[in-house]
Each structure stands twice: as structure tokens, then as C-alpha cells.
PDB file of N, CA and C in Angstrom:
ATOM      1  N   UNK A   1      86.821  79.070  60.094  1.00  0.00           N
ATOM      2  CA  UNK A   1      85.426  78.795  60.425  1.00  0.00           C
ATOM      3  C   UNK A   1      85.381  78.019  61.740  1.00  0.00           C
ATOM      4  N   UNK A   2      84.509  78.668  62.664  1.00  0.00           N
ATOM      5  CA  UNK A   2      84.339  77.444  63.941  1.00  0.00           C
ATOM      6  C   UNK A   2      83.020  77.223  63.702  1.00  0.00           C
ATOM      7  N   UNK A   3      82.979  75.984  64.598  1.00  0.00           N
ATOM      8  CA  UNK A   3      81.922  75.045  64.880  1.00  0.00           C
ATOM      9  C   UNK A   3      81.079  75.435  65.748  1.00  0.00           C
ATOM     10  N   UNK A   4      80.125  75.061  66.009  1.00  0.00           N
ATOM     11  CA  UNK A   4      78.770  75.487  66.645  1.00  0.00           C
ATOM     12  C   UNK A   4      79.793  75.321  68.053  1.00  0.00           C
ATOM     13  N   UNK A   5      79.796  74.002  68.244  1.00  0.00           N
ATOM     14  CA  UNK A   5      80.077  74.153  69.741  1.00  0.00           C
ATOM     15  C   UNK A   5      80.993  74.640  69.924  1.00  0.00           C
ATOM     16  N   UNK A   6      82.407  74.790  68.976  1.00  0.00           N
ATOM     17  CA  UNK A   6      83.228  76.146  69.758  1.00  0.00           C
ATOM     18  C   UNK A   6      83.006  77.635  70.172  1.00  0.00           C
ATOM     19  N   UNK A   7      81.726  78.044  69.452  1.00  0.00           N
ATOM     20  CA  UNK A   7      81.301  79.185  69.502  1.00  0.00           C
ATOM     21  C   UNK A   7      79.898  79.154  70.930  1.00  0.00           C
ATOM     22  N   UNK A   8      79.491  78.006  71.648  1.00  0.00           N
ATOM     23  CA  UNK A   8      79.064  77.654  72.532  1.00  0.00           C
ATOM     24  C   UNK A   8      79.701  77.835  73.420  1.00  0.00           C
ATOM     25  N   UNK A   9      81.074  77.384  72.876  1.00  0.00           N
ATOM     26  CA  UNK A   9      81.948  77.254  74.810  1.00  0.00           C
ATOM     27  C   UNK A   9      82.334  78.372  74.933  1.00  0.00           C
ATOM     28  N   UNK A  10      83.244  79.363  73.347  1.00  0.00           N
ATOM     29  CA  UNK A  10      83.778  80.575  73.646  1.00  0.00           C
ATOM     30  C   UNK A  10      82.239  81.517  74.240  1.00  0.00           C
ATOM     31  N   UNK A  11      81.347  81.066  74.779  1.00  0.00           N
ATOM     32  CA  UNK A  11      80.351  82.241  74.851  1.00  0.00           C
ATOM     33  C   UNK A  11      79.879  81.940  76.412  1.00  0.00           C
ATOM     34  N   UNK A  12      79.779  80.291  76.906  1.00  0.00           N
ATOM     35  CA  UNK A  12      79.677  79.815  78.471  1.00  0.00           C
ATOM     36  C   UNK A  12      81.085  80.610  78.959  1.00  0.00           C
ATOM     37  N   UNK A  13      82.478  80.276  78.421  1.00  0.00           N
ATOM     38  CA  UNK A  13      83.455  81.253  79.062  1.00  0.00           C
ATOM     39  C   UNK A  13      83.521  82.370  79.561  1.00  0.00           C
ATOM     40  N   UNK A  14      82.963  83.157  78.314  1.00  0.00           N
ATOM     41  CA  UNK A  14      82.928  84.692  78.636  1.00  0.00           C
ATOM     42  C   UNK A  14      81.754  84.610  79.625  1.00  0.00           C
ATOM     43  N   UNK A  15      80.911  84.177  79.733  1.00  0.00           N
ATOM     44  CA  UNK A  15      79.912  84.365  80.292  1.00  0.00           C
ATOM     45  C   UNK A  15      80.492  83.879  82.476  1.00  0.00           C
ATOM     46  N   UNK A  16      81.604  82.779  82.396  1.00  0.00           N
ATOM     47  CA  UNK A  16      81.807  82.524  83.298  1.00  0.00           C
ATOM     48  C   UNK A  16      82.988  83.525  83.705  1.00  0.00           C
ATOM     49  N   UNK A  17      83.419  84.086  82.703  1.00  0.00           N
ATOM     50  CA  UNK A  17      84.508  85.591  83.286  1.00  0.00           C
ATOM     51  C   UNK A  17      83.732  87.262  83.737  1.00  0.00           C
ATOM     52  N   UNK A  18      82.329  86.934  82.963  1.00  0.00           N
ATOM     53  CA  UNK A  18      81.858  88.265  83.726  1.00  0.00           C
ATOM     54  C   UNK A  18      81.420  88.288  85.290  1.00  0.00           C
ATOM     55  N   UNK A  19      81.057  86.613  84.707  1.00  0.00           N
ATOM     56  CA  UNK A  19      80.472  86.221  86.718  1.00  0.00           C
ATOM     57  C   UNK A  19      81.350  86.498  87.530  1.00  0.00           C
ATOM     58  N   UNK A  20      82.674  85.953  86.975  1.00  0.00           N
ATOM     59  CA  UNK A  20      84.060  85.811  88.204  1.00  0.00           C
ATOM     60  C   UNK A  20      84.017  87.263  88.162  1.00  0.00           C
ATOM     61  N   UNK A  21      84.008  88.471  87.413  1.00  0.00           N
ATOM     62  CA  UNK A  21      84.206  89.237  87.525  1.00  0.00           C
ATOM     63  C   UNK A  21      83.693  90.652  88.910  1.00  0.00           C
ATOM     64  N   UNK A  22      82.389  89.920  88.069  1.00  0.00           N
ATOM     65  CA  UNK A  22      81.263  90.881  89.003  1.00  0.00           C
ATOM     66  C   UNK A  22      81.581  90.136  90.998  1.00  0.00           C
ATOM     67  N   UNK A  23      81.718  88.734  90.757  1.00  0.00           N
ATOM     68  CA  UNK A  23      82.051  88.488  92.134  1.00  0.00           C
ATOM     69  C   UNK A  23      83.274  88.542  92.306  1.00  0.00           C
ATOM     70  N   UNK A  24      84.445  89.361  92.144  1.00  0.00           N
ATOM     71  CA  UNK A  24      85.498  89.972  92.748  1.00  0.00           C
ATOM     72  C   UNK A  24      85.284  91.314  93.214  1.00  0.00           C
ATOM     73  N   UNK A  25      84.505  91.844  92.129  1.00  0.00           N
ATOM     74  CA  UNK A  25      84.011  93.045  92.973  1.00  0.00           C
ATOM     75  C   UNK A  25      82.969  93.301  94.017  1.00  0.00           C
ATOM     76  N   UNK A  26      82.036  92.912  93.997  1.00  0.00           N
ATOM     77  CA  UNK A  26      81.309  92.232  95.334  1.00  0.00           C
ATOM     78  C   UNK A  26      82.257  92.186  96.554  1.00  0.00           C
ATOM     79  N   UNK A  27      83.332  90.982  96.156  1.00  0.00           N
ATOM     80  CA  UNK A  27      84.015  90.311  97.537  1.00  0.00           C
ATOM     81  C   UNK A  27      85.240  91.977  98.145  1.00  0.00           C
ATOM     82  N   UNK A  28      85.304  92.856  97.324  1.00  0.00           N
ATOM     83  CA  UNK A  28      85.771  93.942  97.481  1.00  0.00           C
ATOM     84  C   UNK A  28      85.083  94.549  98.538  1.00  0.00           C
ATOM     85  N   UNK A  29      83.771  95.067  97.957  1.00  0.00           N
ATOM     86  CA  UNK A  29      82.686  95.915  98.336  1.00  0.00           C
ATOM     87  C   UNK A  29      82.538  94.870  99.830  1.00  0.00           C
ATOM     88  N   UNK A  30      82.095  93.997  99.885  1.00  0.00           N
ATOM     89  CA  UNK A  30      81.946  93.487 101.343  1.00  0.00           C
ATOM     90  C   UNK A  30      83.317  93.545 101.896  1.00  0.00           C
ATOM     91  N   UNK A  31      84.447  93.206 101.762  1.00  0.00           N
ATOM     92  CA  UNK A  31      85.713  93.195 102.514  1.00  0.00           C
ATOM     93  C   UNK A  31      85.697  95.055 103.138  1.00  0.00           C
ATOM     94  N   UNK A  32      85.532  95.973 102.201  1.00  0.00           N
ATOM     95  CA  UNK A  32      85.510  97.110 102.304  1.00  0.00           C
ATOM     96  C   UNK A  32      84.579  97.713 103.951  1.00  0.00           C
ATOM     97  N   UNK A  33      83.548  97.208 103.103  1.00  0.00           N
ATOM     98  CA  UNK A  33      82.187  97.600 104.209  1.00  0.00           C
ATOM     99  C   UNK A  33      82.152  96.409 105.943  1.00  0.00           C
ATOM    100  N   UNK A  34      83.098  95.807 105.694  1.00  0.00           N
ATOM    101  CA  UNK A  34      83.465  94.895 107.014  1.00  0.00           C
ATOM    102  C   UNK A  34      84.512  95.810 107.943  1.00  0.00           C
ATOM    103  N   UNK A  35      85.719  96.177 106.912  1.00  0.00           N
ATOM    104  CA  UNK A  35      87.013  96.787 107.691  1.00  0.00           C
ATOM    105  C   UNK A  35      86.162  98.315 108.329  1.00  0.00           C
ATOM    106  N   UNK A  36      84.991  98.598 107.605  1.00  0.00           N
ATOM    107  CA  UNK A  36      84.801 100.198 108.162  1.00  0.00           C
ATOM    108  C   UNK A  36      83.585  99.622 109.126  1.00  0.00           C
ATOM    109  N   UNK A  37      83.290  98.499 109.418  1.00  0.00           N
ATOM    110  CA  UNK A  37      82.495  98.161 110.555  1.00  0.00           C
ATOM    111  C   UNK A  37      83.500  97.754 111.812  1.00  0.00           C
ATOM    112  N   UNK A  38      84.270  97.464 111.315  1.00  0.00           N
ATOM    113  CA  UNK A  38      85.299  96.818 112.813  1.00  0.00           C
ATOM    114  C   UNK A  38      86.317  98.263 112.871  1.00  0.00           C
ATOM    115  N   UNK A  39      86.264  99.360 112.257  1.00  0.00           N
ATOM    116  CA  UNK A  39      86.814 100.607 112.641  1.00  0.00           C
ATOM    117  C   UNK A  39      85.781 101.311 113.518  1.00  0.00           C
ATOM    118  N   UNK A  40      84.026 101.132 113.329  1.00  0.00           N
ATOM    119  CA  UNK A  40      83.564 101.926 113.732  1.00  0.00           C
ATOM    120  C   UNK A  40      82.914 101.360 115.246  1.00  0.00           C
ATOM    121  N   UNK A  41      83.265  99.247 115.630  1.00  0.00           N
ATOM    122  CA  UNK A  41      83.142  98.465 116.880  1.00  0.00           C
ATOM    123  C   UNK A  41      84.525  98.605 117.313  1.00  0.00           C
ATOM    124  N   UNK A  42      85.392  99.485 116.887  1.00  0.00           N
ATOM    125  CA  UNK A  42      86.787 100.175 117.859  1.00  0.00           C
ATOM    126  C   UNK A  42      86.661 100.826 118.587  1.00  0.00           C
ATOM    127  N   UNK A  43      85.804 101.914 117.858  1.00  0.00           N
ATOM    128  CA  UNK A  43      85.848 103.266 118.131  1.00  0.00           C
ATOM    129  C   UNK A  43      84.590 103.404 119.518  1.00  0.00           C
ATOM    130  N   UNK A  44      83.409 102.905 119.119  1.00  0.00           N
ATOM    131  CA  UNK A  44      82.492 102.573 120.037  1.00  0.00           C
ATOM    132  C   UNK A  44      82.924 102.021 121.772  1.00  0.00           C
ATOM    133  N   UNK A  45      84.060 100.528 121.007  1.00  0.00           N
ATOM    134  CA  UNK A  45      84.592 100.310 122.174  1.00  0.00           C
ATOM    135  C   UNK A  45      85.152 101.351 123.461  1.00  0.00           C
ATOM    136  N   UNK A  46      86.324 101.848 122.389  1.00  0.00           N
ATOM    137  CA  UNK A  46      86.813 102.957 122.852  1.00  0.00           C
ATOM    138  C   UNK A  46      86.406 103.915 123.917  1.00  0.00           C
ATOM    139  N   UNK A  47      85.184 104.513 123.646  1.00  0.00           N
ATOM    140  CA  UNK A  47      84.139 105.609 123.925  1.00  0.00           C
ATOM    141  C   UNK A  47      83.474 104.831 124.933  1.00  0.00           C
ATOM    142  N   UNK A  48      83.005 103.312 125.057  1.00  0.00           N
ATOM    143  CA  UNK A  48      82.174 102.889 126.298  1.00  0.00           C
ATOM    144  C   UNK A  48      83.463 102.527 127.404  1.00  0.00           C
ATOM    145  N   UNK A  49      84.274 102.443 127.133  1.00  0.00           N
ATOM    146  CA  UNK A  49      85.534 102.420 128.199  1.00  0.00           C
ATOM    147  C   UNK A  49      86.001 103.672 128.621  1.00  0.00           C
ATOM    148  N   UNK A  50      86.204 104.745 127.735  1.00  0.00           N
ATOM    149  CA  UNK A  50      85.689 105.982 128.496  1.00  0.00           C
ATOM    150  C   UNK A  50      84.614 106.062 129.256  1.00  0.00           C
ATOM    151  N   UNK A  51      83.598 106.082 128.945  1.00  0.00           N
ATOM    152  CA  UNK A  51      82.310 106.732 129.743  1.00  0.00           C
ATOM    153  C   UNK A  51      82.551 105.917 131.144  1.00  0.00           C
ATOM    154  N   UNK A  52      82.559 104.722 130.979  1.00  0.00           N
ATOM    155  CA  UNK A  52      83.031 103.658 132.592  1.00  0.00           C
ATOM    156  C   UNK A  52      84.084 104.613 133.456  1.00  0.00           C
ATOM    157  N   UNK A  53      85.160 105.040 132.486  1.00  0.00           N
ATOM    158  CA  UNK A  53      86.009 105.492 133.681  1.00  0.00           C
ATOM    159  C   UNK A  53      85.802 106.682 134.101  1.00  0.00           C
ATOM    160  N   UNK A  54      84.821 107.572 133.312  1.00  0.00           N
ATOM    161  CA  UNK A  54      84.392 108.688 133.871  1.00  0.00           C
ATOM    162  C   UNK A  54      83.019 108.439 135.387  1.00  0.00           C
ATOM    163  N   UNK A  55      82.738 107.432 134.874  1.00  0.00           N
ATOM    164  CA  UNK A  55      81.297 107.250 136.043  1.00  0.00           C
ATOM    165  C   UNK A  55      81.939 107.223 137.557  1.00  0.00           C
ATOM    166  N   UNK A  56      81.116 107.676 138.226  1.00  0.00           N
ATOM    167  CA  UNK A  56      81.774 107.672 139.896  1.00  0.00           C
ATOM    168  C   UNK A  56      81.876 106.354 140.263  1.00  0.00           C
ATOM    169  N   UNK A  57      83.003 105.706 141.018  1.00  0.00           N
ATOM    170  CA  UNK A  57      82.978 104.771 141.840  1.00  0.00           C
ATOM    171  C   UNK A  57      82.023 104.064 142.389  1.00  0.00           C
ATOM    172  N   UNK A  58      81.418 104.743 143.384  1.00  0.00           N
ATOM    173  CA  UNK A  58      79.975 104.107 143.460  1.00  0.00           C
ATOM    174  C   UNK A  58      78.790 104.233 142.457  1.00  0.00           C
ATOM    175  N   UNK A  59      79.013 104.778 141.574  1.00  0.00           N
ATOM    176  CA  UNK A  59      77.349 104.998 140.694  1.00  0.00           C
ATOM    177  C   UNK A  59      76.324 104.568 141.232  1.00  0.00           C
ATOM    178  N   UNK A  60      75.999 103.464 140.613  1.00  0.00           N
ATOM    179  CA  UNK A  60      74.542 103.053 141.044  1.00  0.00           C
ATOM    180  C   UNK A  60      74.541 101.737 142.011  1.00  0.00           C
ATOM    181  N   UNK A  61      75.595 101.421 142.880  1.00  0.00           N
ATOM    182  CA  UNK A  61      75.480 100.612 143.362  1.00  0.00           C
ATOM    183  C   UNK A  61      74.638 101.137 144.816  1.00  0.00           C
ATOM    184  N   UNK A  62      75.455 102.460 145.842  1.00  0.00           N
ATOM    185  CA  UNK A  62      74.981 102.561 146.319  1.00  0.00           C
ATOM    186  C   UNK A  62      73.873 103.474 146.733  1.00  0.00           C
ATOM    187  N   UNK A  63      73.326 103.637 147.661  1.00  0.00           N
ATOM    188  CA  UNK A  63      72.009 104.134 147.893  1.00  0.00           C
ATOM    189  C   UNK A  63      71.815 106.025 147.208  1.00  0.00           C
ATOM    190  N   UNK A  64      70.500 105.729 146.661  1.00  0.00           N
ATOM    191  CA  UNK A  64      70.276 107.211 145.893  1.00  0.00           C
ATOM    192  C   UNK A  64      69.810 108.197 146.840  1.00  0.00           C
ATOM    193  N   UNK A  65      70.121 109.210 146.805  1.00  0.00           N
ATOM    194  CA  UNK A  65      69.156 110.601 147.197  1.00  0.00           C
ATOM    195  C   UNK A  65      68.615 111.523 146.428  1.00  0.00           C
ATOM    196  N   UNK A  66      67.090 110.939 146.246  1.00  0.00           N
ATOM    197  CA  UNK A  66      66.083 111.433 145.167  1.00  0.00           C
ATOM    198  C   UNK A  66      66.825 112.596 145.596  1.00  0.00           C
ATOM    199  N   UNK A  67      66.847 113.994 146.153  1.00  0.00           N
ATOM    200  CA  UNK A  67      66.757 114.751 146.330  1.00  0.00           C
ATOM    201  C   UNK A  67      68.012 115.572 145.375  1.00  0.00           C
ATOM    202  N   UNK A  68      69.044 114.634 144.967  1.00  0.00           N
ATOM    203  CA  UNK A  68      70.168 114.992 144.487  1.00  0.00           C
ATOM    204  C   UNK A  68      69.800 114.909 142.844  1.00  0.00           C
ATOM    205  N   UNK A  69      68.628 114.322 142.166  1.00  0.00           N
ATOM    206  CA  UNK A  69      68.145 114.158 141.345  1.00  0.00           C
ATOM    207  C   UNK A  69      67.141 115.383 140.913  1.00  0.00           C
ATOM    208  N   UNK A  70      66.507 115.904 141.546  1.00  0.00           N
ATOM    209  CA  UNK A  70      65.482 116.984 141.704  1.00  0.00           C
ATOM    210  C   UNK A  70      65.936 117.848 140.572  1.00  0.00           C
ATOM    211  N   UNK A  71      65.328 118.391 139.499  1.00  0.00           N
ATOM    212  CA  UNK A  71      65.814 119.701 138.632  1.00  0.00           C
ATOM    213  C   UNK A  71      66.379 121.114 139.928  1.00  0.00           C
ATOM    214  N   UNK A  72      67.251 122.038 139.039  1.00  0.00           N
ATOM    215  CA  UNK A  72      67.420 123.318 139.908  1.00  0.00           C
ATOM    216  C   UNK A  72      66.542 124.054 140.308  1.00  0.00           C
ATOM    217  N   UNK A  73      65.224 124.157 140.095  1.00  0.00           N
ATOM    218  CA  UNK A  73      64.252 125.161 139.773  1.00  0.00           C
ATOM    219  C   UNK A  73      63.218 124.658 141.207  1.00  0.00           C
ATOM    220  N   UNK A  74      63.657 122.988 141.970  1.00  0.00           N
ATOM    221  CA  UNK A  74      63.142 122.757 143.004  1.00  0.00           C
ATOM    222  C   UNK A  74      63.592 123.551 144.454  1.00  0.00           C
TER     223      UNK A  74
END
């Protein structure tokens, strides 16, 4: 036979193992969804360091000629 309050604590316990529980999986799910954010601020990186080394030397520093801008059809 147990006592009231052993059957109190065995029930705050369980109750403090589903918590721990549910927040291990949580701390999963965010660890998870972090590593596939810093795979996808790689990859981004990646791709804007391309596009730089594709841009011409001068780009936009020096002077434009609207005219080089014009659609084909001008």
C-alpha cells in the first residue's frame, strides 16, 4: 500500500519525465532546422560570390550608355 504522498510524487515525476521528454525533442527539431539554415546561408553565400565574379570589372562604377541598355527592337 502507498501513501498519498508517494503516489503524489510518483505522478509530479512522471509528469517531470514527459516534460524532459517532449523538450529533448524540441531541442532536436530546432538543432535540426538550424543545421539546414546554415546549409542553405552556405549555399547562398556561395552563389553571391559567384555572381560578383561573374559581373564586369567596371559594372556600375563607371559611366553608362543608356543606349547600350535600349531593348533590341530599338
Amino acid at each position: 500500500m502507498t501513501s498519498p504522498l508517494t503516489d503524489e510524487i510518483l505522478q509530479r515525476l512522471e509528469a517531470l519525465e514527459i516534460k524532459a521528454s517532449f523538450t529533448e525533442d524540441l531541442l532536436d527539431q530546432l538543432n535540426l532546422t538550424i543545421y539546414q539554415q546554415q546549409q542553405l546561408i552556405d549555399r547562398l553565400t556561395h552563389e553571391v560570390i559567384q555572381l560578383r565574379q561573374q559581373a564586369p570589372e567596371g559594372g556600375s562604377n563607371g559611366p553608362r550608355n543608356l543606349r547600350d541598355e535600349l531593348p533590341p527592337h530599338y
